[in-house]
C-alpha atoms as a PDB file:
ATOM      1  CA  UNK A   1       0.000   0.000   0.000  1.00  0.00           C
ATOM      2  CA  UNK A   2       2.642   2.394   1.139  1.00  0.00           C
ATOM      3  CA  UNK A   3       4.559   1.672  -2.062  1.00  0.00           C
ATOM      4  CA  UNK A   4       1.577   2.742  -4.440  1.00  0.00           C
ATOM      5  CA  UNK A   5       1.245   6.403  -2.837  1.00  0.00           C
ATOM      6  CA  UNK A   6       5.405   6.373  -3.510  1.00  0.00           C
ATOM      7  CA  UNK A   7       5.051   5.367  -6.907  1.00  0.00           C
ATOM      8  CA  UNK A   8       2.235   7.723  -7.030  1.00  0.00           C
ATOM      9  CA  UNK A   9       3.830  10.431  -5.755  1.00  0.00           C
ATOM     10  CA  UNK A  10       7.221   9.742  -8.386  1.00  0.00           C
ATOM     11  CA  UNK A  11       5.142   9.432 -11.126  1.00  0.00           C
ATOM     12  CA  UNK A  12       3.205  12.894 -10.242  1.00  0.00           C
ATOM     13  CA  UNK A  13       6.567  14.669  -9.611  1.00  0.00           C
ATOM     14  CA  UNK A  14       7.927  14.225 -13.185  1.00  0.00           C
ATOM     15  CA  UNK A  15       4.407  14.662 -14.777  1.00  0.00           C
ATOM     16  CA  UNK A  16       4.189  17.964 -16.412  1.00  0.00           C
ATOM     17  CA  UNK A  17       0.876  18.349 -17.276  1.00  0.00           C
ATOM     18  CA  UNK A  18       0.368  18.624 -13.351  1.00  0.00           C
ATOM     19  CA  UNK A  19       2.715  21.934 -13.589  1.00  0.00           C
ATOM     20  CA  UNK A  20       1.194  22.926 -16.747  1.00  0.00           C
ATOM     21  CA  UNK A  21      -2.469  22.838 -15.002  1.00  0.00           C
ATOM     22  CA  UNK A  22      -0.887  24.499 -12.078  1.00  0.00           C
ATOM     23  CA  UNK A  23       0.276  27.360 -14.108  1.00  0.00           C
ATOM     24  CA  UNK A  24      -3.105  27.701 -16.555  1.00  0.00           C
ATOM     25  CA  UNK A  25      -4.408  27.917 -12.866  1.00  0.00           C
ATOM     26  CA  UNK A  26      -2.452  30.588 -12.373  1.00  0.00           C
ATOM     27  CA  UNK A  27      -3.233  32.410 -15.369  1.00  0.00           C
ATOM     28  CA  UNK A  28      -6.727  31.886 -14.413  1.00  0.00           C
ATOM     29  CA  UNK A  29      -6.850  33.722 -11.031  1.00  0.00           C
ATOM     30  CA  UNK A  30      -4.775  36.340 -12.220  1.00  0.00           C
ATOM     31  CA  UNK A  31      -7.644  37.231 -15.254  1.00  0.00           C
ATOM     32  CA  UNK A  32     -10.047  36.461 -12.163  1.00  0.00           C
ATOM     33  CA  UNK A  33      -8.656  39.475 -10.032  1.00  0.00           C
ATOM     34  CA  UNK A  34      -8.100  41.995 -13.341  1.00  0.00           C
ATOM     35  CA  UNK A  35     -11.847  41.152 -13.859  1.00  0.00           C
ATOM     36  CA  UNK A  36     -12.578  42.353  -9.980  1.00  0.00           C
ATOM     37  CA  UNK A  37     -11.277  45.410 -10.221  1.00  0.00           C
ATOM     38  CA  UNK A  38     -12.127  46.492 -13.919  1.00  0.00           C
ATOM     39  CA  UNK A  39     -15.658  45.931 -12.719  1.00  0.00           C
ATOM     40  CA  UNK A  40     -15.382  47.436  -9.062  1.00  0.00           C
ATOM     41  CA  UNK A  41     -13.943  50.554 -11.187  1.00  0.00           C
ATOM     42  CA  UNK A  42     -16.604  50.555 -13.320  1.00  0.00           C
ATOM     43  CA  UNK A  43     -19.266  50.377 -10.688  1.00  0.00           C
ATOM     44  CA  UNK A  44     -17.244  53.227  -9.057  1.00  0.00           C
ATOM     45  CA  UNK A  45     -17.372  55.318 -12.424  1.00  0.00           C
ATOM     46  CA  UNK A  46     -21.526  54.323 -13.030  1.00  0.00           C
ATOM     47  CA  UNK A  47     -22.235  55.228  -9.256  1.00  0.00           C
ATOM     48  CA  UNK A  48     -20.516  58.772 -10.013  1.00  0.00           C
ATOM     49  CA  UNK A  49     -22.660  59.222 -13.550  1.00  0.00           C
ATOM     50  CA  UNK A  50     -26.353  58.457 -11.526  1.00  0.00           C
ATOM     51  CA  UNK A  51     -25.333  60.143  -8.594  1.00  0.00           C
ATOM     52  CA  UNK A  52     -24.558  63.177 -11.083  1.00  0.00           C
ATOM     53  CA  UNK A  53     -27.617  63.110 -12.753  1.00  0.00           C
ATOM     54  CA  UNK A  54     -29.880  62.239 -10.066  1.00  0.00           C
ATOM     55  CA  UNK A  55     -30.683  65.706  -9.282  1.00  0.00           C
ATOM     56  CA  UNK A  56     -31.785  66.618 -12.797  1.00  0.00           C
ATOM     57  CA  UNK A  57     -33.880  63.520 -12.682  1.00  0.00           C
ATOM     58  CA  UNK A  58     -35.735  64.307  -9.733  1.00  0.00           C
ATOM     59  CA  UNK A  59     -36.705  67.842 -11.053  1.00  0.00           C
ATOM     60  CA  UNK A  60     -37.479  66.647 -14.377  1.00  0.00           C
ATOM     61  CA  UNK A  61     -40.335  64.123 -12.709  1.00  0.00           C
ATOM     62  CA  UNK A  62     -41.291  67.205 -10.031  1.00  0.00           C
ATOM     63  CA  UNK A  63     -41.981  69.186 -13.241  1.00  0.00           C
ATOM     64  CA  UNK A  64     -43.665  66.641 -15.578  1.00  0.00           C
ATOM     65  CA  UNK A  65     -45.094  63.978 -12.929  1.00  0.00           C
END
Protein backbone atom coordinates (compact mmCIF):
# COMPACT_ATOMS: atom_id res chain seq x y z
CA UNK A 1 0.00 0.00 0.00
CA UNK A 2 2.64 2.39 1.14
CA UNK A 3 4.56 1.67 -2.06
CA UNK A 4 1.58 2.74 -4.44
CA UNK A 5 1.25 6.40 -2.84
CA UNK A 6 5.40 6.37 -3.51
CA UNK A 7 5.05 5.37 -6.91
CA UNK A 8 2.23 7.72 -7.03
CA UNK A 9 3.83 10.43 -5.75
CA UNK A 10 7.22 9.74 -8.39
CA UNK A 11 5.14 9.43 -11.13
CA UNK A 12 3.20 12.89 -10.24
CA UNK A 13 6.57 14.67 -9.61
CA UNK A 14 7.93 14.22 -13.18
CA UNK A 15 4.41 14.66 -14.78
CA UNK A 16 4.19 17.96 -16.41
CA UNK A 17 0.88 18.35 -17.28
CA UNK A 18 0.37 18.62 -13.35
CA UNK A 19 2.72 21.93 -13.59
CA UNK A 20 1.19 22.93 -16.75
CA UNK A 21 -2.47 22.84 -15.00
CA UNK A 22 -0.89 24.50 -12.08
CA UNK A 23 0.28 27.36 -14.11
CA UNK A 24 -3.11 27.70 -16.55
CA UNK A 25 -4.41 27.92 -12.87
CA UNK A 26 -2.45 30.59 -12.37
CA UNK A 27 -3.23 32.41 -15.37
CA UNK A 28 -6.73 31.89 -14.41
CA UNK A 29 -6.85 33.72 -11.03
CA UNK A 30 -4.77 36.34 -12.22
CA UNK A 31 -7.64 37.23 -15.25
CA UNK A 32 -10.05 36.46 -12.16
CA UNK A 33 -8.66 39.47 -10.03
CA UNK A 34 -8.10 42.00 -13.34
CA UNK A 35 -11.85 41.15 -13.86
CA UNK A 36 -12.58 42.35 -9.98
CA UNK A 37 -11.28 45.41 -10.22
CA UNK A 38 -12.13 46.49 -13.92
CA UNK A 39 -15.66 45.93 -12.72
CA UNK A 40 -15.38 47.44 -9.06
CA UNK A 41 -13.94 50.55 -11.19
CA UNK A 42 -16.60 50.55 -13.32
CA UNK A 43 -19.27 50.38 -10.69
CA UNK A 44 -17.24 53.23 -9.06
CA UNK A 45 -17.37 55.32 -12.42
CA UNK A 46 -21.53 54.32 -13.03
CA UNK A 47 -22.23 55.23 -9.26
CA UNK A 48 -20.52 58.77 -10.01
CA UNK A 49 -22.66 59.22 -13.55
CA UNK A 50 -26.35 58.46 -11.53
CA UNK A 51 -25.33 60.14 -8.59
CA UNK A 52 -24.56 63.18 -11.08
CA UNK A 53 -27.62 63.11 -12.75
CA UNK A 54 -29.88 62.24 -10.07
CA UNK A 55 -30.68 65.71 -9.28
CA UNK A 56 -31.79 66.62 -12.80
CA UNK A 57 -33.88 63.52 -12.68
CA UNK A 58 -35.73 64.31 -9.73
CA UNK A 59 -36.70 67.84 -11.05
CA UNK A 60 -37.48 66.65 -14.38
CA UNK A 61 -40.33 64.12 -12.71
CA UNK A 62 -41.29 67.20 -10.03
CA UNK A 63 -41.98 69.19 -13.24
CA UNK A 64 -43.66 66.64 -15.58
CA UNK A 65 -45.09 63.98 -12.93
Amino acid sequence: MRGNVIMKYIYLSYDYRAITNIGYTLVAAGINVAVIVAINGFNTILNTAFSSMNPLLESACSQFC
